[in-house]
Protein backbone atom coordinates (compact mmCIF):
# COMPACT_ATOMS: atom_id res chain seq x y z
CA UNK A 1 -17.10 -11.73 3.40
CA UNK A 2 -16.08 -8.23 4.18
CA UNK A 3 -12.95 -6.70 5.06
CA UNK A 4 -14.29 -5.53 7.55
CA UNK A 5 -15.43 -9.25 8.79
CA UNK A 6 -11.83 -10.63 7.94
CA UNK A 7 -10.38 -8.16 10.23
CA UNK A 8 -12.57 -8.43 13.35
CA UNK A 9 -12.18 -12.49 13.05
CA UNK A 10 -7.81 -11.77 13.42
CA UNK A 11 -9.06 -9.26 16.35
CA UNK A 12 -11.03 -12.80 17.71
CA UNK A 13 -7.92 -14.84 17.68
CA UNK A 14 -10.47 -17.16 14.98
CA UNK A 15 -7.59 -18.88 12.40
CA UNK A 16 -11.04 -18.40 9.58
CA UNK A 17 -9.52 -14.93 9.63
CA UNK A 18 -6.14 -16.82 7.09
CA UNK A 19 -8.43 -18.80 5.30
CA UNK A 20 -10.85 -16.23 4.12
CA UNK A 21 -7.88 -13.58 3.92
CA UNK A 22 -6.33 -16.76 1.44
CA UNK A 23 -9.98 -16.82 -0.36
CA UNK A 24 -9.89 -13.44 -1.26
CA UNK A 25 -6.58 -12.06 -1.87
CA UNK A 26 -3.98 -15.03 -2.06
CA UNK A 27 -4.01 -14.21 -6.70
CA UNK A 28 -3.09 -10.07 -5.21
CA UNK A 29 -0.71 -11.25 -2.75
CA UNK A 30 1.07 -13.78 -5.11
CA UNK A 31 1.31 -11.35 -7.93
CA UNK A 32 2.96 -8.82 -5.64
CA UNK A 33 5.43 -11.49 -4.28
CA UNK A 34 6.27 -12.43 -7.74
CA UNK A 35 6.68 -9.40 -9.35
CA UNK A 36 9.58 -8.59 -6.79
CA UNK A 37 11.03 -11.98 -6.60
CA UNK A 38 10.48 -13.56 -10.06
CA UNK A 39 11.00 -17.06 -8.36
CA UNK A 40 7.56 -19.47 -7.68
CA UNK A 41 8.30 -21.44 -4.46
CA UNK A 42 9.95 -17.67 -3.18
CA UNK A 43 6.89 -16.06 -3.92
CA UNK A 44 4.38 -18.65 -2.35
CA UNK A 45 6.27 -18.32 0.44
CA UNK A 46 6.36 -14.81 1.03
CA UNK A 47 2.51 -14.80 0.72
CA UNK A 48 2.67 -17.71 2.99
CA UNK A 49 4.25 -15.24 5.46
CA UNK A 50 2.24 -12.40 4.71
CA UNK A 51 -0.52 -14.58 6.28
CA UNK A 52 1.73 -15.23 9.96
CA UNK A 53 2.66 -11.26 9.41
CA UNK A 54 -1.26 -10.52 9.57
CA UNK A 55 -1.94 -12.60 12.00
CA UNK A 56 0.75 -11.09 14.22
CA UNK A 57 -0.15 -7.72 13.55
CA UNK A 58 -4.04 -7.73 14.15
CA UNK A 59 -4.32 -6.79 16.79
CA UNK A 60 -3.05 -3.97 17.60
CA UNK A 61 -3.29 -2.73 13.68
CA UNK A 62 -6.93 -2.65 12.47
CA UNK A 63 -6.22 -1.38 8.96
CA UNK A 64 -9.63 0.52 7.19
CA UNK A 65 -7.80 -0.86 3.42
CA UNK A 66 -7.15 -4.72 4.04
CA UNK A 67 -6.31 -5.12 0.44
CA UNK A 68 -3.52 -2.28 1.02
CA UNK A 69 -2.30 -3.49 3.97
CA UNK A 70 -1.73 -7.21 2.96
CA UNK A 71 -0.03 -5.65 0.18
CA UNK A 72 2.56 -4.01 2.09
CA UNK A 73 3.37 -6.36 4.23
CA UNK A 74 3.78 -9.05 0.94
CA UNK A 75 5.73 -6.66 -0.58
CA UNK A 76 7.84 -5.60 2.53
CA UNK A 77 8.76 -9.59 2.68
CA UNK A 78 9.26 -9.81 -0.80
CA UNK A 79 12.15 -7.42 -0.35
CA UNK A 80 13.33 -8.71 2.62
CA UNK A 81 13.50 -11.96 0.91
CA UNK A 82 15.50 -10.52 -2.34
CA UNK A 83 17.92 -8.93 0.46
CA UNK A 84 17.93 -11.97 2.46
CA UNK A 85 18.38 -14.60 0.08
CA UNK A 86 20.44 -13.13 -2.79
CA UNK A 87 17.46 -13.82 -5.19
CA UNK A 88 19.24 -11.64 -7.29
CA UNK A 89 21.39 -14.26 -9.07
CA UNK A 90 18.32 -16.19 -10.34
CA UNK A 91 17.21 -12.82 -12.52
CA UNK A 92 16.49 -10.52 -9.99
CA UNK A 93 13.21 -9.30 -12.08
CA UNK A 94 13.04 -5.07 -11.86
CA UNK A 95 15.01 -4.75 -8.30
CA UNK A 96 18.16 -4.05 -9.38
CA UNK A 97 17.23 -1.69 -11.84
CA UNK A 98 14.25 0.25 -9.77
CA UNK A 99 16.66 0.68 -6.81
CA UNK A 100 19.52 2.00 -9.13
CA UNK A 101 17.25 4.50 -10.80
CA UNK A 102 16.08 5.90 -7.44
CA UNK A 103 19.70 6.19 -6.07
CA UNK A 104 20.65 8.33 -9.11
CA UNK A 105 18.55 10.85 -6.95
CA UNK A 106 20.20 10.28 -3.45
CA UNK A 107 23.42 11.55 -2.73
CA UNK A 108 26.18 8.79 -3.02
CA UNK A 109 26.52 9.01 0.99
CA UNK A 110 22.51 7.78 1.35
CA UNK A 111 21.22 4.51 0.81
CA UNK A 112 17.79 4.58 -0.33
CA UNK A 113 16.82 1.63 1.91
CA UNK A 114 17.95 3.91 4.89
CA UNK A 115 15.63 7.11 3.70
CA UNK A 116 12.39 4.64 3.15
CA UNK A 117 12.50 3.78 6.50
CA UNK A 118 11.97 7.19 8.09
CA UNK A 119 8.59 7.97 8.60
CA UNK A 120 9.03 11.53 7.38
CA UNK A 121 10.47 11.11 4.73
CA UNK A 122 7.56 8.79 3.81
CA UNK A 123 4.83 11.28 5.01
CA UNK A 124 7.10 14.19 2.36
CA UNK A 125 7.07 11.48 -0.50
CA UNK A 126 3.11 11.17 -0.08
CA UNK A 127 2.62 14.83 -0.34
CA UNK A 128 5.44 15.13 -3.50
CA UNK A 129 3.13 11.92 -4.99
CA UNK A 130 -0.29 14.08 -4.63
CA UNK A 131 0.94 17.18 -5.98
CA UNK A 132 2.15 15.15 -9.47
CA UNK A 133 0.16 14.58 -12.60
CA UNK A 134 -2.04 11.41 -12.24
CA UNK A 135 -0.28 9.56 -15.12
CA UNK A 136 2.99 10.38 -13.75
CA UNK A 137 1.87 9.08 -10.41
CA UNK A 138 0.28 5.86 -11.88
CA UNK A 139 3.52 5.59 -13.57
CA UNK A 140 5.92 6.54 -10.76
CA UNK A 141 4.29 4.21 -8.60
CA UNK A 142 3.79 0.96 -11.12
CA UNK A 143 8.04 1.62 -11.23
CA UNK A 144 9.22 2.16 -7.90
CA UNK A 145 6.54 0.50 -5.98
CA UNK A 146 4.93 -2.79 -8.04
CA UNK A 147 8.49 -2.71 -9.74
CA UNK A 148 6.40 -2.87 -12.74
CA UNK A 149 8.96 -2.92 -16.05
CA UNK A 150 8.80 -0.01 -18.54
CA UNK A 151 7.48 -1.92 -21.20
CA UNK A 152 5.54 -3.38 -18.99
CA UNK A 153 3.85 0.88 -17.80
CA UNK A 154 4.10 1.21 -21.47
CA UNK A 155 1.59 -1.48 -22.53
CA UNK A 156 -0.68 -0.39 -19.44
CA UNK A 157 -0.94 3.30 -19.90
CA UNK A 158 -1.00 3.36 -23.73
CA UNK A 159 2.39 4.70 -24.05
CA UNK A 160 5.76 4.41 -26.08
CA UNK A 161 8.31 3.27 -23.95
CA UNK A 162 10.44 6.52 -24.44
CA UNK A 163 7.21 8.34 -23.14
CA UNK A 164 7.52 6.40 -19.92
CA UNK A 165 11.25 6.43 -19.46
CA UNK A 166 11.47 9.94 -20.30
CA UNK A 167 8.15 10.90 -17.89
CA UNK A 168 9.85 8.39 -15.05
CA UNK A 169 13.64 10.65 -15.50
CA UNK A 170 11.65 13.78 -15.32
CA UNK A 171 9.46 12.72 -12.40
CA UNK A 172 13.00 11.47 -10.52
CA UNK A 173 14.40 15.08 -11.46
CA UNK A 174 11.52 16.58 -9.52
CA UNK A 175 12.23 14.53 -6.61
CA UNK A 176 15.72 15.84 -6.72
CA UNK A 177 15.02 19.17 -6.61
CA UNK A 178 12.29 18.42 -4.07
CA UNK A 179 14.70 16.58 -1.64
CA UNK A 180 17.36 19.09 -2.08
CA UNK A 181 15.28 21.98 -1.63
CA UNK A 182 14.13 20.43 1.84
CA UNK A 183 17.65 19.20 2.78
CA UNK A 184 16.75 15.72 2.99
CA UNK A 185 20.13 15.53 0.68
């Protein structure tokens, strides 16, 4: 079935819409949930909830990329979740770590949780994402939005994990100077 189909059946109220939306993406979804949370029964559930978030959501939203959008909102949950639960003291997986990298590049007096959620700044992070190098997109974005671990970038892209570190520092510098030079800090 479609996207396409999937979508128009959560327009039609039809509960099919979960169950092939379960079919075809529930190995995505999970693999999302668990990269963030790094906990099983955490993870099911946030894909679990991803479903109810769909359903909830469609309509009004008619996304064109249902992969992308499921993806979101699993990973928006996820997070949630880590906040919410204090998942953190079971391992925490790449959270921790991803979130202190990016606030090396806010000023102390910004959260980077508060930034994400302005639309703006989203819609200036899109356009800072196009203008870089595809491999240090693919590699800014397995970081700081799969939460993918270096070694982890490393054994995906065919590079050392210095390479990776020291493209992800660089690429994080860039932002800096980006956001500073447009007074977001």
């Amino acid at each position: 079935m479609t996207d396409e189909m999937i979508v128009d059946l959560y327009w039609q109220r039809d509960e099919q819409a979960i169950t092939m939306t379960r079919d075809k993406y529930e190995k995505y979804l999970y693999a999302v949930a668990y990269r963030i949370l790094q906990h099983e029964q955490d993870s099911e559930e946030s894909v679990n909830d991803t479903y109810i978030g769909a359903w909830n959501t469609m309509p009004p939203k008619k996304p064109h990329i249902l992969r992308t959008y499921l993806g979101k909102l699993t990973r928006n949950i996820s997070l949630k979740r880590v906040r919410k639960n204090e998942t953190l003291k079971r391992g925490g997986g790449e959270y921790p770590l991803v979130f202190n990298e990016l606030s090396q590049v806010m000023s102390d007096d910004t959260s980077v949780e508060d930034l994400a959620e302005q639309k703006s700044l989203a819609e200036y992070l899109d356009g800072f994402l196009a203008e870089l190098e595809q491999r240090d997109r693919v590699m800014f974005l397995m970081r700081y939005w799969y939460l993918c671990s270096v070694k982890e970038i490393a054994s995906k892209c065919g590079y050392t994990q210095s390479k990776v570190k020291m493209s992800l520092k660089r690429t994080r510098d860039k932002l800096r100077l980006a956001l500073e030079k447009e007074d977001w800090l």
